[in-house]
Protein backbone atom coordinates (compact mmCIF):
# COMPACT_ATOMS: atom_id res chain seq x y z
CA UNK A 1 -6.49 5.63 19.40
CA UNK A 2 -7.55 8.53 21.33
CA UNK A 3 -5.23 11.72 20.55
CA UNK A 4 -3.79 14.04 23.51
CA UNK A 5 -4.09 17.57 23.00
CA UNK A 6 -0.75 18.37 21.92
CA UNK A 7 -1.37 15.24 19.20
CA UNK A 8 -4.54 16.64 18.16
CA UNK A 9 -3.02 20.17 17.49
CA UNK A 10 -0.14 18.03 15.48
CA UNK A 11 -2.93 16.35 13.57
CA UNK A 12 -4.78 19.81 12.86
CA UNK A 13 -1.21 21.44 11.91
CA UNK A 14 -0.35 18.08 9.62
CA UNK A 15 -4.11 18.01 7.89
CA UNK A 16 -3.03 18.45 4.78
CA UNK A 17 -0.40 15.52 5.20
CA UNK A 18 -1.46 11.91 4.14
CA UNK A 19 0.50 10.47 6.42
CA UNK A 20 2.17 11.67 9.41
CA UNK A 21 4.28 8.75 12.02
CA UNK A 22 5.48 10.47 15.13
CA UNK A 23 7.67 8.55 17.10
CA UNK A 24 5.46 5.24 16.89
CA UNK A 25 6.49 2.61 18.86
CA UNK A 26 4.80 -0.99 18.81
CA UNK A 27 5.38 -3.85 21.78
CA UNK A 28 3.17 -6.76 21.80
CA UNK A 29 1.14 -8.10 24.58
CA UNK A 30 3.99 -10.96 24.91
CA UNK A 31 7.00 -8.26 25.14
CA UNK A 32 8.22 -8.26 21.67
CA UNK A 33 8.95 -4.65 20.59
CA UNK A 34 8.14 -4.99 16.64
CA UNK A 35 8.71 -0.75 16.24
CA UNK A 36 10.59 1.09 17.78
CA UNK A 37 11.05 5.77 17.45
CA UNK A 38 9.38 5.50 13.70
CA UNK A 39 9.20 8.66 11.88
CA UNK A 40 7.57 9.44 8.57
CA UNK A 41 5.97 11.90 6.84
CA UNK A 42 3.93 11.11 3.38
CA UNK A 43 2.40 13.69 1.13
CA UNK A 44 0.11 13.52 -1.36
CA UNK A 45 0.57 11.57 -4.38
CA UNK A 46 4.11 9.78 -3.13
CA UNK A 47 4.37 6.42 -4.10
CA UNK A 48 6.69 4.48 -1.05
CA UNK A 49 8.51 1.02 -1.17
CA UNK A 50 9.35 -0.18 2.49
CA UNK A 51 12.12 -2.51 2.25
CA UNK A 52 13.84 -4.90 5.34
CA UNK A 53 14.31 -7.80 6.48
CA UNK A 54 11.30 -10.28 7.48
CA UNK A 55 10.37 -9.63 10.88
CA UNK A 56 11.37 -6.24 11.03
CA UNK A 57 7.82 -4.95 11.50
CA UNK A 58 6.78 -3.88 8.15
CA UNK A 59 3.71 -5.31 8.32
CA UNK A 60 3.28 -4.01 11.90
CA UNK A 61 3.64 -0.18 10.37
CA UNK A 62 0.97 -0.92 7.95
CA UNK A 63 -1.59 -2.49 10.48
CA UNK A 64 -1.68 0.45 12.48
CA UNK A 65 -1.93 2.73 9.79
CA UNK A 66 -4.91 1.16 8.74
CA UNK A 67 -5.94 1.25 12.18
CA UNK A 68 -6.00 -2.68 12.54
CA UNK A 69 -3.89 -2.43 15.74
CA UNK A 70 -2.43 0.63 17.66
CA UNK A 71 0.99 1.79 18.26
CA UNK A 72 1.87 1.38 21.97
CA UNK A 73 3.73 5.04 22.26
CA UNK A 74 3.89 8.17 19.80
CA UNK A 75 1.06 8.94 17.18
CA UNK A 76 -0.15 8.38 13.52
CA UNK A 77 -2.74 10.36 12.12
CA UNK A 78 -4.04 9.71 8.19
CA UNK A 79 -5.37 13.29 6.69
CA UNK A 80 -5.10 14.48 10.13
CA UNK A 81 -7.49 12.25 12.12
CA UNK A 82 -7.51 8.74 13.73
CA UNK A 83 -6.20 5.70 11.40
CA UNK A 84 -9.91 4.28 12.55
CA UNK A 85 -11.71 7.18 11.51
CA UNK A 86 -9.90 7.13 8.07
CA UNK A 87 -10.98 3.97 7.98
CA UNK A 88 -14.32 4.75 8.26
CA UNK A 89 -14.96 7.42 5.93
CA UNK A 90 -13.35 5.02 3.51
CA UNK A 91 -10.02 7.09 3.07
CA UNK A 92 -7.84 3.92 3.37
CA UNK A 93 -7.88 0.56 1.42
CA UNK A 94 -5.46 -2.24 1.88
CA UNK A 95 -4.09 -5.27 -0.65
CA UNK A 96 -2.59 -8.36 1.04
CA UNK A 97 -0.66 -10.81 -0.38
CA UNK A 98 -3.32 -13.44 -0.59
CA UNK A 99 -5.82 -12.13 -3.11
CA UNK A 100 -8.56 -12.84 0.08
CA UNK A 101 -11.72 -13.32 -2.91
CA UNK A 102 -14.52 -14.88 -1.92
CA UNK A 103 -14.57 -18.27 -4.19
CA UNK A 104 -18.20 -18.65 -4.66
CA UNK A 105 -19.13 -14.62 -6.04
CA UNK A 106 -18.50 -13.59 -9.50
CA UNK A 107 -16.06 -10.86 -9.93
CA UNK A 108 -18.44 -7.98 -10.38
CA UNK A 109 -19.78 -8.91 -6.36
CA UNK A 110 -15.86 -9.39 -5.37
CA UNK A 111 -15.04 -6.22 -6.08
CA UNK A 112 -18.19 -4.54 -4.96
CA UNK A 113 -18.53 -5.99 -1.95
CA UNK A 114 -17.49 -2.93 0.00
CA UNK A 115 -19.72 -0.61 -1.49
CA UNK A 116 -22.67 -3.46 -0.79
CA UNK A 117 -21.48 -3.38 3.00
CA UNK A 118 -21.75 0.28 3.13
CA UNK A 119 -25.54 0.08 1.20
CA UNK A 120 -24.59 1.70 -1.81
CA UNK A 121 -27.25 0.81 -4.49
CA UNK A 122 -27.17 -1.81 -6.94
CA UNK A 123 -26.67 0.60 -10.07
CA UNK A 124 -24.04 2.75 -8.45
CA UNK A 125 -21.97 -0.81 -7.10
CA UNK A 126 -22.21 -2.27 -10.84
CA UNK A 127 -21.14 1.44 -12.65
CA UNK A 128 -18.36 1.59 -9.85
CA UNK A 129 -17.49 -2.15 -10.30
CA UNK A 130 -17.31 -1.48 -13.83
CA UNK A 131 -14.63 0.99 -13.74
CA UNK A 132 -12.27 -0.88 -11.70
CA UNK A 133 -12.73 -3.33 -13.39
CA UNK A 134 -11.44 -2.12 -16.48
CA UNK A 135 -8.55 -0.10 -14.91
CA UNK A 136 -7.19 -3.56 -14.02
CA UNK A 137 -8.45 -4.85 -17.71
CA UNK A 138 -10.62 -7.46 -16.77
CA UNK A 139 -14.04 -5.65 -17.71
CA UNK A 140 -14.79 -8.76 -19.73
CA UNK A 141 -14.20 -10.80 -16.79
CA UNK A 142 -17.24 -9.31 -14.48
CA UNK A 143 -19.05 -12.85 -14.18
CA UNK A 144 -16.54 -15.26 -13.89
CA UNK A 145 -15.42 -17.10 -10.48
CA UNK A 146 -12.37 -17.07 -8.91
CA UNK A 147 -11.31 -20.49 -9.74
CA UNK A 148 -11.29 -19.67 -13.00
CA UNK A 149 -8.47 -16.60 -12.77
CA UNK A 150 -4.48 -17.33 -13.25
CA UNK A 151 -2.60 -15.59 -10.08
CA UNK A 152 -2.10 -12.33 -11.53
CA UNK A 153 -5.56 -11.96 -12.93
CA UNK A 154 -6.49 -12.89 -8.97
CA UNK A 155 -4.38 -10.05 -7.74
CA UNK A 156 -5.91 -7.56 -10.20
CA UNK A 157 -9.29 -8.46 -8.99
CA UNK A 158 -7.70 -7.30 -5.54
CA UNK A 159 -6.41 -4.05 -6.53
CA UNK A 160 -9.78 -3.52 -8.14
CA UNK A 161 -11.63 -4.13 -4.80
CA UNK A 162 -9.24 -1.66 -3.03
CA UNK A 163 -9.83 0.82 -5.74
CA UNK A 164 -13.63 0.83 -5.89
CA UNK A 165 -13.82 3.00 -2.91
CA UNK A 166 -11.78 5.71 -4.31
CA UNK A 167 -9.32 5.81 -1.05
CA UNK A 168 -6.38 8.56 -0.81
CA UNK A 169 -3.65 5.64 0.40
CA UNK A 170 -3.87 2.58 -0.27
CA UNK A 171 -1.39 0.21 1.47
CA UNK A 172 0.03 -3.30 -0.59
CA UNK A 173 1.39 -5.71 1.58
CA UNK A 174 3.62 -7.94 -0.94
CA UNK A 175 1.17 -8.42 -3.32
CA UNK A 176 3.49 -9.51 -6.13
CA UNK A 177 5.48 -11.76 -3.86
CA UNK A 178 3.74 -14.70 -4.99
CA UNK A 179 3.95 -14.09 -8.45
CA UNK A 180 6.48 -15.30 -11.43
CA UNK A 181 8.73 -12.36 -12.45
CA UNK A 182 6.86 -12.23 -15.55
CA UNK A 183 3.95 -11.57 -14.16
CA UNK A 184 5.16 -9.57 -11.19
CA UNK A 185 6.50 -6.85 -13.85
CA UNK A 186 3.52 -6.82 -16.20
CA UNK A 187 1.59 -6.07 -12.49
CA UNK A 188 4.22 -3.45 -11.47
CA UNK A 189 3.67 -1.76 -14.96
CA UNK A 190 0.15 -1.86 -14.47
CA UNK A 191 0.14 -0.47 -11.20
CA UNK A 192 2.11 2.43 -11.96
CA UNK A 193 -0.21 3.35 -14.83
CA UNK A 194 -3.15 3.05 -12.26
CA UNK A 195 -1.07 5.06 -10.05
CA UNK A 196 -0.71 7.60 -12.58
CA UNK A 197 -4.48 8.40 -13.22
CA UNK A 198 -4.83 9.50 -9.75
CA UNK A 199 -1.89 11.22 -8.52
CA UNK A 200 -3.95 12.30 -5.67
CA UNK A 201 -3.29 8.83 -3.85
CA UNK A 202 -0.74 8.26 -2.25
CA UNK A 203 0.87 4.78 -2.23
CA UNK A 204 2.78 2.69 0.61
CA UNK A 205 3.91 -0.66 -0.50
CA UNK A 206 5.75 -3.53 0.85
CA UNK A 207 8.33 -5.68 -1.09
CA UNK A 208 11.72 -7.98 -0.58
CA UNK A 209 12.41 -7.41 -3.74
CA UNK A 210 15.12 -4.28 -4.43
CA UNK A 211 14.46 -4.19 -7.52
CA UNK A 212 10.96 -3.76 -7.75
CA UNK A 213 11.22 -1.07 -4.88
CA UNK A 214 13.40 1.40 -7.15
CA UNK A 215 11.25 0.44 -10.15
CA UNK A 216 7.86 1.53 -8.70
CA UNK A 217 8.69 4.34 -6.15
CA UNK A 218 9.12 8.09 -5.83
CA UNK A 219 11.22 6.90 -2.36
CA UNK A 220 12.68 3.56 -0.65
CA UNK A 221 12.17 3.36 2.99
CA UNK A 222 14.60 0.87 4.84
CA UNK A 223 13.94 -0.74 8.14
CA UNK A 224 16.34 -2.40 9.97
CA UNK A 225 16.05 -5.78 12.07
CA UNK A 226 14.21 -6.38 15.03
CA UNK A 227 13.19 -4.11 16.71
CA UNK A 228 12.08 -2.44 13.54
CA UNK A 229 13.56 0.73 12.38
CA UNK A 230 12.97 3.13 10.24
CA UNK A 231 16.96 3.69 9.27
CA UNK A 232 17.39 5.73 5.89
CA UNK A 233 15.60 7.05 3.38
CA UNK A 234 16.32 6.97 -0.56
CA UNK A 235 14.82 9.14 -3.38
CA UNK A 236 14.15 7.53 -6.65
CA UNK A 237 14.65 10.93 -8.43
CA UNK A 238 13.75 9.35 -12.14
CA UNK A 239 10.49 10.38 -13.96
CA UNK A 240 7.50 8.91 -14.28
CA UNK A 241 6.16 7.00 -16.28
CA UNK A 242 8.38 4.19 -16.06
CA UNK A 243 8.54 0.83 -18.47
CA UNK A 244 10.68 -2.15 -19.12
CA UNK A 245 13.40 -0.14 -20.98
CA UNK A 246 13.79 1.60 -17.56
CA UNK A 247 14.78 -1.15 -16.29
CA UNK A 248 17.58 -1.87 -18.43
CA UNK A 249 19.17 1.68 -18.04
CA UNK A 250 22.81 1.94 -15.57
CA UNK A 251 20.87 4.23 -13.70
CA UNK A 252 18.45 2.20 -12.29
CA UNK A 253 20.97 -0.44 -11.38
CA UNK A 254 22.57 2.36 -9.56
CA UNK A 255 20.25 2.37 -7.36
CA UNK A 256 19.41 -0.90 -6.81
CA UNK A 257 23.13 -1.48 -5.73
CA UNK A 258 22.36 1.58 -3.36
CA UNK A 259 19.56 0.17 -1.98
CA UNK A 260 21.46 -3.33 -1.32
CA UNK A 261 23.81 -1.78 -0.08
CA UNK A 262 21.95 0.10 2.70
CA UNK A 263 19.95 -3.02 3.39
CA UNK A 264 23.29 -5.21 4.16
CA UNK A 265 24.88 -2.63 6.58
């Protein structure tokens, strides 16, 4: 995306912003308009649930924030440059909901592998592999395949990979939404305490499920239908950190009820 003038002196006077959406608009090639007058501004160290309906161009937002695909009017700039040039100097990682490991390498080269594209030596990738690798708690898990991983020890293998680059927002794209509940909240928990260590990075993530939004986020973003958007904003003013008794408290149902209800008008 190359920036006007008036957008580059936006980016320069948003620099110290992680994320700043200006308008963004998104129509595909065969006249679908996925995103339509998006605005959103993310500082450092917010952690952001983006709730809707499918197809309402969640997933859309996040591709051209990582720089996958480009908005077709407005502009997005990551730490004041070009979602590509982010990219490139590594400021950026993304989690899918598919885990995306490669079933032949041990864990230790999984979550590596993007410090061995960018030629990082072999001591630095196995120290750096190392640490993510026990932030997720599977240290003692550097030379086993793939195939032999439950689902949530999979995604945790993911969020290492993402992590090993030390980016300043990292986007999740559902990446509980395959799990059981069980093991989607031991993964929430887990993420927040992750979260926590680095309050530097910011985090955007995408989920159906209300409940987990108000459980993990400093903010709930709601999207309405096609075309997508961005229609209300709600603060998750409770303190961090967050466990399972949260969960329990009237005040977090609260909010989920306020979240539903925003979603179903």
């Amino acid at each position: 995306m190359q920036l006007t003038q008036n957008q580059q002196a936006a980016a320069q006077k948003d620099s110290r912003s992680m994320l700043v959406i200006d308008d963004v608009g998104k129509i595909y090639p065969n006249g679908t308009v996925a995103v339509q007058h998006a605005n959103l501004h993310v500082g450092e160290g917010e952690f952001l649930c983006f709730v809707g309906p499918s197809g309402c161009g969640k997933s859309t937002i996040f591709n051209m924030i990582a720089g996958l695909t480009e908005p077709t009017s407005g502009h997005l700039t990551v730490l004041g440059t070009s979602p590509k040039e982010a990219r490139k100097q590594n400021e950026i990682a993304f989690v899918f909901q598919e885990h995306t490991l490669l079933p032949w390498a041990k864990l230790i080269d999984n979550v590596t592998m993007p410090l061995t594209l960018r030629g990082v030596s072999k001591k630095e990738r196995i120290t750096e592999g190392e640490r993510v690798l026990e932030l997720v708690g599977l240290k003692d898990y550097m030379k086993v395949l793939p195939r032999e991983l439950s689902g949530g020890m999979k995604m945790r293998v993911s969020i290492a990979r993402a992590l090993i680059s030390r980016p300043k927002l990292l986007l999740m794209d559902e990446p509980f939404g395959a799990l059981d509940e069980i093991t989607r909240q031991t993964l929430q928990n887990e993420l927040l305490n992750i979260w926590e260590q680095d309050k530097k990075m910011s985090v955007l993530f995408i989920t159906h499920n209300v409940f987990e939004s108000v459980f993990l986020s400093t903010k709930v973003v709601v999207m309405t239908p096609r075309p997508g958007k961005i229609s209300d904003f709600i603060d998750i003013p409770f303190a961090y950190p967050r466990d399972d008794e949260f969960r329990t408290q009237p005040e977090f149902g609260e909010y989920v009820r306020s979240v539903s209800n925003v979603l179903n008008h």
